[in-house]
Protein backbone atom coordinates (compact mmCIF):
# COMPACT_ATOMS: atom_id res chain seq x y z
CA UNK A 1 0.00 0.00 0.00
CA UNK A 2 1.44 3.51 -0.83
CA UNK A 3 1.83 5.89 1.78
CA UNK A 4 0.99 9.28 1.85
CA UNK A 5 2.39 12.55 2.74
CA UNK A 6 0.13 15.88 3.57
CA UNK A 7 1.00 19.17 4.56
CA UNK A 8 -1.14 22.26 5.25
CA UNK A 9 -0.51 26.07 5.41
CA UNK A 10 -1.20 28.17 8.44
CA UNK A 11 -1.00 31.55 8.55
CA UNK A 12 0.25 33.14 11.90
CA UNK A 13 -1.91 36.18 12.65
CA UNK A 14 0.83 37.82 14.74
CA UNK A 15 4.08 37.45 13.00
CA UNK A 16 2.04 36.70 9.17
CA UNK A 17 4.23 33.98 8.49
CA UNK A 18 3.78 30.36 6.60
CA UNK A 19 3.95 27.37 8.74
CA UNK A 20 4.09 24.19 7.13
CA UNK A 21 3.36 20.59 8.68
CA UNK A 22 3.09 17.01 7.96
CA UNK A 23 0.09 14.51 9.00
CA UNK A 24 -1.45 11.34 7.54
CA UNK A 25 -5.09 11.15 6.16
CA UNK A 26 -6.85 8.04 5.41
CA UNK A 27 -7.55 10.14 1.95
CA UNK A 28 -5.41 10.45 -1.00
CA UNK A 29 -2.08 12.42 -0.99
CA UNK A 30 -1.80 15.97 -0.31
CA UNK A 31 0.76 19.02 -0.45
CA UNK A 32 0.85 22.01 1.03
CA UNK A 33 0.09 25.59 -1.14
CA UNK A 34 1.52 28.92 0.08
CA UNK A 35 -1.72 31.18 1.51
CA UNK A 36 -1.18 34.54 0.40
CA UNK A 37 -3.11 36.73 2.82
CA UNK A 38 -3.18 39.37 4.87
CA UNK A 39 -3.80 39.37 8.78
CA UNK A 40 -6.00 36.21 8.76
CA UNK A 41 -7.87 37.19 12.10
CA UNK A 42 -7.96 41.48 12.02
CA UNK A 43 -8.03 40.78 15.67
CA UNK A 44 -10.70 38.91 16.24
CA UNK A 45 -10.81 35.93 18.78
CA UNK A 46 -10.67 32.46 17.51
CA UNK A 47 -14.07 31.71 17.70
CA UNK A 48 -14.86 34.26 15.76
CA UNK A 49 -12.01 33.21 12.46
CA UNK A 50 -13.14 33.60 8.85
CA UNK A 51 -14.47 30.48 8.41
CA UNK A 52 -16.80 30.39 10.98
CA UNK A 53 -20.87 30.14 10.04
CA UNK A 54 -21.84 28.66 13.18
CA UNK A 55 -24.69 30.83 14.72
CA UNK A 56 -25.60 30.41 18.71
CA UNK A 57 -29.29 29.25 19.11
CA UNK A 58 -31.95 30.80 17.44
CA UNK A 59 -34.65 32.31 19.07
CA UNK A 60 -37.95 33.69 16.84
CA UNK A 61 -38.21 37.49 16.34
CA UNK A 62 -40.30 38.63 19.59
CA UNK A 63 -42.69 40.02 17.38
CA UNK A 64 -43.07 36.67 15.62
CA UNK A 65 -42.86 34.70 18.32
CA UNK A 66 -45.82 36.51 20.31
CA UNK A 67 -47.79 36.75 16.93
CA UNK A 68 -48.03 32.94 16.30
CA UNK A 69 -48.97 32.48 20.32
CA UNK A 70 -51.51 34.99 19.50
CA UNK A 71 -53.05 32.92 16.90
CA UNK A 72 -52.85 29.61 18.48
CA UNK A 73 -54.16 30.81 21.49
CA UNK A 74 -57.70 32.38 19.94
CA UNK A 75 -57.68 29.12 17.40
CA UNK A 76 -57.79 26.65 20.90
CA UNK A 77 -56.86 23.68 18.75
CA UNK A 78 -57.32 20.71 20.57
CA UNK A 79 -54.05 18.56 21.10
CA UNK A 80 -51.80 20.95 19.40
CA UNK A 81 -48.71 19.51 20.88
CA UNK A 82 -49.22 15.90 19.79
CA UNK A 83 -50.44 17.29 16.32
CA UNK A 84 -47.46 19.56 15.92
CA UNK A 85 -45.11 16.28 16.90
CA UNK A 86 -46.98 13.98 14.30
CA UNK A 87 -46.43 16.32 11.55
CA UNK A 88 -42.98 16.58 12.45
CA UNK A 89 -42.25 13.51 12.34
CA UNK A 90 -44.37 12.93 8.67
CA UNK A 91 -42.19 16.00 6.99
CA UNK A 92 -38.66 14.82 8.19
CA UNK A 93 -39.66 10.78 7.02
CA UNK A 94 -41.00 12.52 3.97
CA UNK A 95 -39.47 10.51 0.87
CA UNK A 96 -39.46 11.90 -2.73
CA UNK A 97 -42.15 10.21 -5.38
CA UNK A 98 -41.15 7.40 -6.81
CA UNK A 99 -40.86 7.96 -10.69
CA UNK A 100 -43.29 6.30 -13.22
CA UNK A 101 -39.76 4.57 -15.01
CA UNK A 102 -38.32 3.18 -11.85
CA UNK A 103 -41.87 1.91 -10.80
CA UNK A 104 -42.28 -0.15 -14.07
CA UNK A 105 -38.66 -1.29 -14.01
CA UNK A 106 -39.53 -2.48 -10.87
CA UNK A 107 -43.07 -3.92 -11.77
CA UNK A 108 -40.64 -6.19 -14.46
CA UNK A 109 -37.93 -7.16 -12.35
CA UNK A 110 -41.00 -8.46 -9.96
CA UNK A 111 -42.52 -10.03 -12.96
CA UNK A 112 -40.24 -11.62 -14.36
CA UNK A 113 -39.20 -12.84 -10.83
CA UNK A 114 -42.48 -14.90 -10.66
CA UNK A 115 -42.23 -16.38 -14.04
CA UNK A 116 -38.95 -17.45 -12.96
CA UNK A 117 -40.33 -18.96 -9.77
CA UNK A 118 -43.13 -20.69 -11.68
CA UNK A 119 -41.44 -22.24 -14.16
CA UNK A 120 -38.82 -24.20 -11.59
CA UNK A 121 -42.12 -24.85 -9.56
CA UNK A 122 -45.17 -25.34 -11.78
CA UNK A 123 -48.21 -26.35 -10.26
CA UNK A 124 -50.84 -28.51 -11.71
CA UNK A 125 -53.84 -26.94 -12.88
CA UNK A 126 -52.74 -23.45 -13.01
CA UNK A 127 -51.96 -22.73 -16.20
CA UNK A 128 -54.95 -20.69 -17.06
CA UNK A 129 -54.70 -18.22 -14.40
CA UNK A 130 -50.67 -18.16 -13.61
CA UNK A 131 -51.16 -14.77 -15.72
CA UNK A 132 -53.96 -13.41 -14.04
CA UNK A 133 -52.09 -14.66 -10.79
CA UNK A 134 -48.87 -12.99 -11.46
CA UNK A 135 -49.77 -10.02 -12.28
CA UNK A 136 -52.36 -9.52 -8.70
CA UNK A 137 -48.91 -10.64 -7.19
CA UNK A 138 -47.14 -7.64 -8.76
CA UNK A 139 -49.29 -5.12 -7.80
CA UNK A 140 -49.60 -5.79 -4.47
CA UNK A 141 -46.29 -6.20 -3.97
CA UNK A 142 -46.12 -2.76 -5.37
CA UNK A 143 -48.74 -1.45 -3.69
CA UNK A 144 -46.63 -3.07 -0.04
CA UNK A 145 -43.17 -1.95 -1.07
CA UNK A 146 -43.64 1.84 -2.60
CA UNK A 147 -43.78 4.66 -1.06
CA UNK A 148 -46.96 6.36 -2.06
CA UNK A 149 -46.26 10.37 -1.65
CA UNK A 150 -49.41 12.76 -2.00
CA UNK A 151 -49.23 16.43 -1.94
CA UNK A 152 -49.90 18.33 0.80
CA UNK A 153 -52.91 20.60 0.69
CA UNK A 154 -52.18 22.97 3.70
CA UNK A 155 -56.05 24.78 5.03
CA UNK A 156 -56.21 26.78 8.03
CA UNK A 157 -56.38 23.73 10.66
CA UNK A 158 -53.09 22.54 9.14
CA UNK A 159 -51.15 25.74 8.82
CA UNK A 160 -52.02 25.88 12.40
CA UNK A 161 -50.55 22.61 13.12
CA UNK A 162 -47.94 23.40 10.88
CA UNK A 163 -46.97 26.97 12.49
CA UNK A 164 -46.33 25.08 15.95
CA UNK A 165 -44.45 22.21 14.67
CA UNK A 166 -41.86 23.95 11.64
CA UNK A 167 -41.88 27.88 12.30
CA UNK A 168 -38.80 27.84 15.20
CA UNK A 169 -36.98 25.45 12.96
CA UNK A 170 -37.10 26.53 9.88
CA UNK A 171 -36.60 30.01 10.65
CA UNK A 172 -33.26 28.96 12.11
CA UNK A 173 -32.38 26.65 9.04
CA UNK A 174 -32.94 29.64 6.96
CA UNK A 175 -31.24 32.37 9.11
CA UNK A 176 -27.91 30.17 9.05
CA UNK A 177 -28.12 29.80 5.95
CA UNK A 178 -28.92 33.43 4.62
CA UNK A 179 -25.91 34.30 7.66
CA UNK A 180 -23.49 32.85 5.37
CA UNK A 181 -23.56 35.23 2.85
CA UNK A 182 -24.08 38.04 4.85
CA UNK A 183 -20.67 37.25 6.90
CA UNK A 184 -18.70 36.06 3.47
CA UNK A 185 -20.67 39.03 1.24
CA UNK A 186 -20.68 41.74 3.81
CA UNK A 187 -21.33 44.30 0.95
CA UNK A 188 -24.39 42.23 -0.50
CA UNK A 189 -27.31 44.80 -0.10
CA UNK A 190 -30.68 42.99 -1.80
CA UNK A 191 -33.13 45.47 -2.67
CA UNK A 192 -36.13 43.06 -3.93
CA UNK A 193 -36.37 39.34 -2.37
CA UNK A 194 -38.44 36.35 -3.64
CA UNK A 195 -39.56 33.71 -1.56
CA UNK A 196 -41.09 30.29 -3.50
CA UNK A 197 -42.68 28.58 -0.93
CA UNK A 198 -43.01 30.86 1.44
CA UNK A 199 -45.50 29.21 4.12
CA UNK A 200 -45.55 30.82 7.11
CA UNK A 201 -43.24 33.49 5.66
CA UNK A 202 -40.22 32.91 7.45
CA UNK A 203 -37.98 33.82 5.13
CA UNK A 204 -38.87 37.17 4.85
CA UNK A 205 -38.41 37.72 8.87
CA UNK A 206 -35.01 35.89 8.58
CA UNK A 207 -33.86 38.08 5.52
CA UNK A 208 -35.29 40.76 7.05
CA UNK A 209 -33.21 40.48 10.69
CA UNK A 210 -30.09 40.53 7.92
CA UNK A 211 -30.90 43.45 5.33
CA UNK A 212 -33.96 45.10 6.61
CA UNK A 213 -32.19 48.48 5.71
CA UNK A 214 -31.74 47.52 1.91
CA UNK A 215 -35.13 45.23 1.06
CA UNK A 216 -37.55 47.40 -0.49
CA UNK A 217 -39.77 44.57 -1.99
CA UNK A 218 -40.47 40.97 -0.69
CA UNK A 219 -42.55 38.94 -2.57
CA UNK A 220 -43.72 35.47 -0.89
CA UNK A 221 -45.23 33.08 -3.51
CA UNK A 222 -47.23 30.36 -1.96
CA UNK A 223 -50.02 27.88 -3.59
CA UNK A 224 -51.90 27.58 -0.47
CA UNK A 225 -54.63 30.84 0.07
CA UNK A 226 -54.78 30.16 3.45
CA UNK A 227 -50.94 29.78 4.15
CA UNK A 228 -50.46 33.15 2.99
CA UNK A 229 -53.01 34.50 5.29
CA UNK A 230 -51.55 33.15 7.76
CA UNK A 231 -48.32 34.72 6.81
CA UNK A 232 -50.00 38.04 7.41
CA UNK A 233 -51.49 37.68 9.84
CA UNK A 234 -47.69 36.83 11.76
CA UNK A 235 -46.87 40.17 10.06
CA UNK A 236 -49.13 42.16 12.33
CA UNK A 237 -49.01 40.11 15.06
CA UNK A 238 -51.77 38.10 14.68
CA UNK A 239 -54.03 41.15 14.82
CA UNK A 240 -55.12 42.23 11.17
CA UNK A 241 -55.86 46.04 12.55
CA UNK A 242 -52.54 46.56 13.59
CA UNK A 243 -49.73 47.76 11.11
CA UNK A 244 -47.38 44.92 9.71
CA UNK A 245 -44.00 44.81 11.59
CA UNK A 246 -42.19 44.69 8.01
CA UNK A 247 -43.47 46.81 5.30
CA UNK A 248 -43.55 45.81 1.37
CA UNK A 249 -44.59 42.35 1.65
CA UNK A 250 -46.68 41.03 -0.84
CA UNK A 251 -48.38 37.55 -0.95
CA UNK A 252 -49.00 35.63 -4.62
CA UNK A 253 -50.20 32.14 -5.14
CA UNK A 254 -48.07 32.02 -8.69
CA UNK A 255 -44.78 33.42 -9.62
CA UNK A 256 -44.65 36.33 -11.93
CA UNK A 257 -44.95 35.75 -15.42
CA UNK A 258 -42.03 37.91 -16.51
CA UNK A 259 -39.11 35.72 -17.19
CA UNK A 260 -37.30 39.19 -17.15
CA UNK A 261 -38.02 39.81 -13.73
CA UNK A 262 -34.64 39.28 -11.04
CA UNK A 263 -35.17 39.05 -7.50
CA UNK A 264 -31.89 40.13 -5.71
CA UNK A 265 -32.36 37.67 -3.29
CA UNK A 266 -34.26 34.08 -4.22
CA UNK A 267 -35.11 31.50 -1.63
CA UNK A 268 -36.75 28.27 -1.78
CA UNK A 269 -37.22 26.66 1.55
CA UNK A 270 -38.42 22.86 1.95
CA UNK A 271 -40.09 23.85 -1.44
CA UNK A 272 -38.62 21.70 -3.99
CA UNK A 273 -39.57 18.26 -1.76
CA UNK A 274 -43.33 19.30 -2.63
CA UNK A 275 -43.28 18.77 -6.56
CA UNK A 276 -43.81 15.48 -7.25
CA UNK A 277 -41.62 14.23 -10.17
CA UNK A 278 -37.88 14.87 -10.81
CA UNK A 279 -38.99 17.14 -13.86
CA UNK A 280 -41.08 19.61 -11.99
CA UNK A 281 -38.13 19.73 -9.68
CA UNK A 282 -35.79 20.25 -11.99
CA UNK A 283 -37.74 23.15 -14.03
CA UNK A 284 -38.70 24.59 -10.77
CA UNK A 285 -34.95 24.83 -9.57
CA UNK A 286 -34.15 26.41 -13.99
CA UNK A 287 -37.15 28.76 -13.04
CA UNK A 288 -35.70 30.56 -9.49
CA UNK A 289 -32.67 30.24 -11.13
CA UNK A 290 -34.12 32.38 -13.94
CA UNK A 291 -35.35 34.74 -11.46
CA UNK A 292 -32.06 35.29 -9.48
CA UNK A 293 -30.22 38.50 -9.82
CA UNK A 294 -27.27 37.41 -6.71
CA UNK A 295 -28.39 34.78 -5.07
CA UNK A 296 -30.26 31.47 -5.08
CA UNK A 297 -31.05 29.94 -1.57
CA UNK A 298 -32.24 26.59 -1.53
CA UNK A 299 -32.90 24.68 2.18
CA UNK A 300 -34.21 21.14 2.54
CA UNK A 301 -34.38 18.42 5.24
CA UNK A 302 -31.33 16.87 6.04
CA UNK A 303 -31.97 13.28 5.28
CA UNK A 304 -30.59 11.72 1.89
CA UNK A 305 -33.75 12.23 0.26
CA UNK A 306 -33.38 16.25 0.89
CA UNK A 307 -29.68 15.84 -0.17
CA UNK A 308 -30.59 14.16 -3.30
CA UNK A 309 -33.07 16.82 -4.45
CA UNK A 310 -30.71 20.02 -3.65
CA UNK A 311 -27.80 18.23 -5.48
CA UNK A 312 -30.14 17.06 -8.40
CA UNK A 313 -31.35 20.63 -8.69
CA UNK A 314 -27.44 21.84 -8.27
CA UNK A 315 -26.29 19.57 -11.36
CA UNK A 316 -29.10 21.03 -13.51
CA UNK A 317 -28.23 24.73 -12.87
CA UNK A 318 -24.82 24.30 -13.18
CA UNK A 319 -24.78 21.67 -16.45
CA UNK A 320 -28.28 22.97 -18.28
CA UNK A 321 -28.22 24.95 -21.13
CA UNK A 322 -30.89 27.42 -21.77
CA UNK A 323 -32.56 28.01 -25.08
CA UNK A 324 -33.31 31.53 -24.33
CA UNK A 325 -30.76 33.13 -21.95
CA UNK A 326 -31.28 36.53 -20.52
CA UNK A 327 -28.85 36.38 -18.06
CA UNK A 328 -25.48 35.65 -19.32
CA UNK A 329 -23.51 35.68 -15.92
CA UNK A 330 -22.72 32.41 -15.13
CA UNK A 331 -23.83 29.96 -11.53
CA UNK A 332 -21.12 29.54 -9.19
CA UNK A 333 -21.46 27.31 -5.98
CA UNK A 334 -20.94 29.54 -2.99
CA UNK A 335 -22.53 27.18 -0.26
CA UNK A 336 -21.45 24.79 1.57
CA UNK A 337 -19.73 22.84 -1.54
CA UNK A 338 -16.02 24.32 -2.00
CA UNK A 339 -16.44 23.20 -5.74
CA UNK A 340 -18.60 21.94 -8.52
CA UNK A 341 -17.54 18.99 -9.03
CA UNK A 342 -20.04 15.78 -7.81
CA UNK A 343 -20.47 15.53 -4.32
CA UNK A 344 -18.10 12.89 -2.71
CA UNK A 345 -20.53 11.44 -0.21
CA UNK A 346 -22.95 10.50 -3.47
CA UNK A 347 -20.07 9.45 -5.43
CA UNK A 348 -19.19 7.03 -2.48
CA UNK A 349 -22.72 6.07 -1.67
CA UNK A 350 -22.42 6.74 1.16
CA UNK A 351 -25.37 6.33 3.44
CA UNK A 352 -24.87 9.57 5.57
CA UNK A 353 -26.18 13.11 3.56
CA UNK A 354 -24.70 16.15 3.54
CA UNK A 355 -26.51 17.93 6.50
CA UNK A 356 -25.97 20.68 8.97
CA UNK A 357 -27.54 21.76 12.34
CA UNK A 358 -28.47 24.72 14.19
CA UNK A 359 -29.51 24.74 17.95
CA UNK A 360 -33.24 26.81 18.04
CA UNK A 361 -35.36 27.69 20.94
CA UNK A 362 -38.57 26.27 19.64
CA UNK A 363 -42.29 28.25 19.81
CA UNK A 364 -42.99 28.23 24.17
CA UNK A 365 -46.28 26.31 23.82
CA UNK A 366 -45.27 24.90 26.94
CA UNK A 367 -43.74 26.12 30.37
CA UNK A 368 -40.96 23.58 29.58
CA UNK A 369 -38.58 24.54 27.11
CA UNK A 370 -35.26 23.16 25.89
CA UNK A 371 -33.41 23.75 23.22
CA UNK A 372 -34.06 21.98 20.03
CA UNK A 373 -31.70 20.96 17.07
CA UNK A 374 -32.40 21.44 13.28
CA UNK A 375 -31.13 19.72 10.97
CA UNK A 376 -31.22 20.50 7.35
CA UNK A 377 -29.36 20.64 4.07
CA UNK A 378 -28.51 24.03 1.85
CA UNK A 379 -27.57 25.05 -1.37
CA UNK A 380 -26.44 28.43 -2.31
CA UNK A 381 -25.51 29.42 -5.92
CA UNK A 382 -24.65 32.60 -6.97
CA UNK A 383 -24.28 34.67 -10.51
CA UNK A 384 -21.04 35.33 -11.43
CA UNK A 385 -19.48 37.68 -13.70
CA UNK A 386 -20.70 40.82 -12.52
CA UNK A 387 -18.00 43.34 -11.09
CA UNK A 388 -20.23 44.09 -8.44
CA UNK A 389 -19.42 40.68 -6.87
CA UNK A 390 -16.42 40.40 -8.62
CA UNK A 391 -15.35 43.78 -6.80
CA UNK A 392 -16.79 42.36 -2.85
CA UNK A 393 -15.15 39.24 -3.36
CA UNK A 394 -12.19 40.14 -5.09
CA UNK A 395 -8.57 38.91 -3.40
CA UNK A 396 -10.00 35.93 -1.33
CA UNK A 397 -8.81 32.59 -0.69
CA UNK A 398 -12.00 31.49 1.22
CA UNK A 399 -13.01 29.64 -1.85
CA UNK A 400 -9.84 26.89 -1.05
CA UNK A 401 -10.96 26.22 2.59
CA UNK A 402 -12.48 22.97 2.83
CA UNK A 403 -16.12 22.86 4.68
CA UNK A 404 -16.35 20.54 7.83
CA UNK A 405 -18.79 18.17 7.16
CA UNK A 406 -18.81 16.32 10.62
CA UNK A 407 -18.54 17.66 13.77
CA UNK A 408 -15.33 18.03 15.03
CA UNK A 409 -13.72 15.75 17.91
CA UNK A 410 -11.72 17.29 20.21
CA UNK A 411 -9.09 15.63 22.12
CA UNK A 412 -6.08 16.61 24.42
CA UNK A 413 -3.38 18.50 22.07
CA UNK A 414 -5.30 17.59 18.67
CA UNK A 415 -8.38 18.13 16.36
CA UNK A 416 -9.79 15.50 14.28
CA UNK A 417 -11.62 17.27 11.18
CA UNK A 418 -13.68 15.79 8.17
CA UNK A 419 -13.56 18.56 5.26
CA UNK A 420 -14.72 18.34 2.24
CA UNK A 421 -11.90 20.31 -0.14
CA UNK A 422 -11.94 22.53 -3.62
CA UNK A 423 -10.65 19.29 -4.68
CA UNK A 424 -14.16 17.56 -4.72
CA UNK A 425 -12.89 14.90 -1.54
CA UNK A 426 -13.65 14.24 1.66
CA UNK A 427 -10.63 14.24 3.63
CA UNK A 428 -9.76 13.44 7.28
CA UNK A 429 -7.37 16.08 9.20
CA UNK A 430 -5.52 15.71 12.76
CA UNK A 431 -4.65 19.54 13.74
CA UNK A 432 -2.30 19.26 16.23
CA UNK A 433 -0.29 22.79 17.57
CA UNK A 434 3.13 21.51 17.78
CA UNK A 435 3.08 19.99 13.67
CA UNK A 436 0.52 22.69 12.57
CA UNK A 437 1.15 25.90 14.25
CA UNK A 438 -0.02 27.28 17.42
CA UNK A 439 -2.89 29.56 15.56
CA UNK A 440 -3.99 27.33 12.85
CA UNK A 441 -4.76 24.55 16.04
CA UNK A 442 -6.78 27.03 17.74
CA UNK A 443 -9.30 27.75 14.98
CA UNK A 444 -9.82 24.28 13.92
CA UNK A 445 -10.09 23.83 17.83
CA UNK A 446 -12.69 26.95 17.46
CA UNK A 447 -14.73 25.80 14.70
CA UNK A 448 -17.35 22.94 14.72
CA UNK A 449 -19.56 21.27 12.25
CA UNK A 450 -20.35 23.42 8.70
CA UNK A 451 -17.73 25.82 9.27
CA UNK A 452 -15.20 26.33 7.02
CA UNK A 453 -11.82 25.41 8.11
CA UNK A 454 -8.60 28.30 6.74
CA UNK A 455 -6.27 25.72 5.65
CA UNK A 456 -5.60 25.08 2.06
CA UNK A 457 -4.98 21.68 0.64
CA UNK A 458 -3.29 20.63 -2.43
CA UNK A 459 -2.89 16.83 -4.32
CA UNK A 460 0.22 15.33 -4.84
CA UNK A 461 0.79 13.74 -8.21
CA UNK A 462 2.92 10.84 -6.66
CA UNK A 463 2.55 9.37 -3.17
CA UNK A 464 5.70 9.32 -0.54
CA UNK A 465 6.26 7.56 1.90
CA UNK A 466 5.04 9.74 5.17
CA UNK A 467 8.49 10.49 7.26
CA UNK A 468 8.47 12.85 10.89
CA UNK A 469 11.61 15.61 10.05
CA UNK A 470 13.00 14.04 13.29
CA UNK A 471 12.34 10.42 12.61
CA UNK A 472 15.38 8.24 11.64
CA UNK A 473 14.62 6.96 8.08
């Protein structure tokens, strides 16, 4: 077996200087590359290095949070807790819709299966109905082993249900995730926002805690009337006399015709799991993309199901060619993928999905409250090309940090790290302070699961045999 040799830069944020070191992954083979930059830190503590996207836990806008009590209160819906926790529980097992191809390719395989079965076992006097036999068989075998996903058709009672089981979480899922740009893109300053999906209208109080100085229009677009009265109704507290807390929000139940129309800011959260076939996802994901002016925001459940359907709806942005193009700036992966090359977990099968998790105070329907974990899957592409963001962005190397994609271990005098690199692999990293540098240890020691890690790793084209400078040889 060949060994292998890495080494990673760190840069000092004292003295500025390069300091190289040696480790072993269970990965391929990796060199060091010099990290030009400036002061990496400017400063600021550990905790709070570069990379970091970590938020504390989330608590609901007070406003929000005492609007949705409001409602619930005056709507007295019997067992609202073990509602809210049955619907939770439906939405995360959620699976995609099995597609009409792989359900007949299936229906043969089964088929054929039985005629198999029959012919190495025949049966006297069965001849005339082994047909009619087989193909009951099939079908209910079908019918046992398929999942059967129907649409959701969200009234008032459910939105209700709905509002007390998903609004604390999925605000925070879409907070973190809008946070990222805000921290990378300080100088991002969205004027319009467009929200597909938009429920309970989270989205526009998350965007809204980031940029409520710059959004001048914020358009939710939901298919379900009595969502987006809901929605509202949160907007003025629950009371439709008073004033809305955020101004310029207007609800549709279709997205504007205009092809021609940009949104600054478009967001999609735990939208694209509702269309039923791959195709509907995949326009749906070619129409926001359409509609993006900066950025696309895209937020799903963190199973492998909610994986699959952001990184299906990545590969068609990024490899579909339009017939009509009116915006010729090209997508670029911003977040969480350091590249655009296939993701390595699906390459390797592997059963785990590329999810995240932020800590949330959930909605205090009860005197006992704890904190509460979300976890959830994102997708951020953005338009490149323009020397706006060419300008905010310019002289960066964030784009070669690899993304932690487990959380971190900590251990007496080391750090073992899971990134996922610019190279398109997952890699495994022990950061230790004597072989690494004192300040590169202490922000891998600072940074935890989803944050982005300031080291920059580079292949070897031949593997070496892995040698300590003050080992004999």
């Amino acid at each position: 077996m060949s060994s292998l040799r890495t080494r990673v830069v760190g840069v000092c944020h004292q003295c500025q200087s390069v300091s190289p070191f040696k480790t072993i992954f269970r990965s391929q083979s990796v060199s060091a590359q010099p990290l030009v930059q400036a002061d990496l830190l400017k400063g600021r503590p550990y905790r709070k290095h570069p990379g970091v996207t970590n938020l504390k836990a989330q608590r609901l806008p007070d406003e929000l949070q005492r609007g949705a009590l409001y409602i619930i209160k005056n709507a007295q819906v019997s067992d609202l807790t073990e509602k809210a926790q049955r619907l939770s529980n439906f939405l995360w097992s959620r699976k995609r819709k099995v597609e009409d191809a792989q359900l007949r390719a299936k229906a043969m395989a089964l088929e054929k299966a039985l005629w198999s079965a029959s012919q190495e076992h025949p049966t006297e006097g069965e001849d005339g109905n082994l047909e009619d036999r087989i193909k009951k068989q099939v079908l209910y075998d079908l019918r046992k082993n398929t999942y059967h996903w129907t649409p959701i058709r969200y009234d008032e009672a459910l939105g209700l249900v709905f509002m007390a089981s998903r609004l604390a979480g999925g605000y925070a899922a879409v907070r973190r995730a809008l946070h990222e740009i805000k921290k990378r893109d300080s100088s991002f300053s969205p004027r319009s926002l467009l929200d597909f999906g938009s429920g309970l209208g989270t989205v526009v109080w998350a965007s809204h805690s980031l940029w409520a100085e710059s959004l001048r229009e914020m358009v939710c677009v939901d298919s379900s009337g009595a969502m987006n009265e809901l929605a509202a109704r949160l907007l003025r507290g629950g009371d439709e006399q008073n004033k809305p807390f955020i101004d310029n929000v207007y609800f549709r139940q279709f997205l504007p015709v205009s092809p021609k129309v940009q949104s600054d800011l478009v967001v999609g959260a735990f939208a694209l799991s509702e269309l039923g076939s791959s195709k509907e996802r995949q326009d749906g994901a070619l129409t926001l993309w359409r509609k993006t002016g900066s950025y696309l925001v895209l937020v799903e459940n963190g199973t492998m199901d909610g994986h699959s359907i952001l990184m299906e709806a990545r590969d068609t942005i990024l490899k579909n060619e339009d017939k009509v193009v009116y915006d010729h700036r090209m997508p670029s992966v911003f977040a969480p993928c350091t590249h655009a090359l296939p993701c390595p977990k699906m390459m390797q099968r592997l059963s785990v999905p590329c999810n995240f998790v932020q800590s949330y105070y959930p909605l205090s329907l009860t005197k006992k409250q704890e904190n509460s974990q979300e976890k959830f899957s994102y997708l951020i592409i953005s338009r490149t090309g323009s020397a706006e963001q060419g300008d905010r962005l310019a002289g960066t190397e964030e784009v070669e940090w690899g993304r932690l994609t487990t959380p971190v271990i900590r251990r007496p005098r080391r750090v073992h790290c899971q990134l996922c690199c610019s190279s398109g692999e997952l890699k495994r990293l022990v950061v230790t302070a004597r072989l690494h540098g004192r300040d590169t240890y202490r922000c891998a020691r600072s940074s935890d699961w989803g944050d982005r890690l300031p080291v920059v790793l580079a292949e070897d084209e031949d593997d070496v045999t892995v040698q300590s400078d003050n080992e004999p040889s």
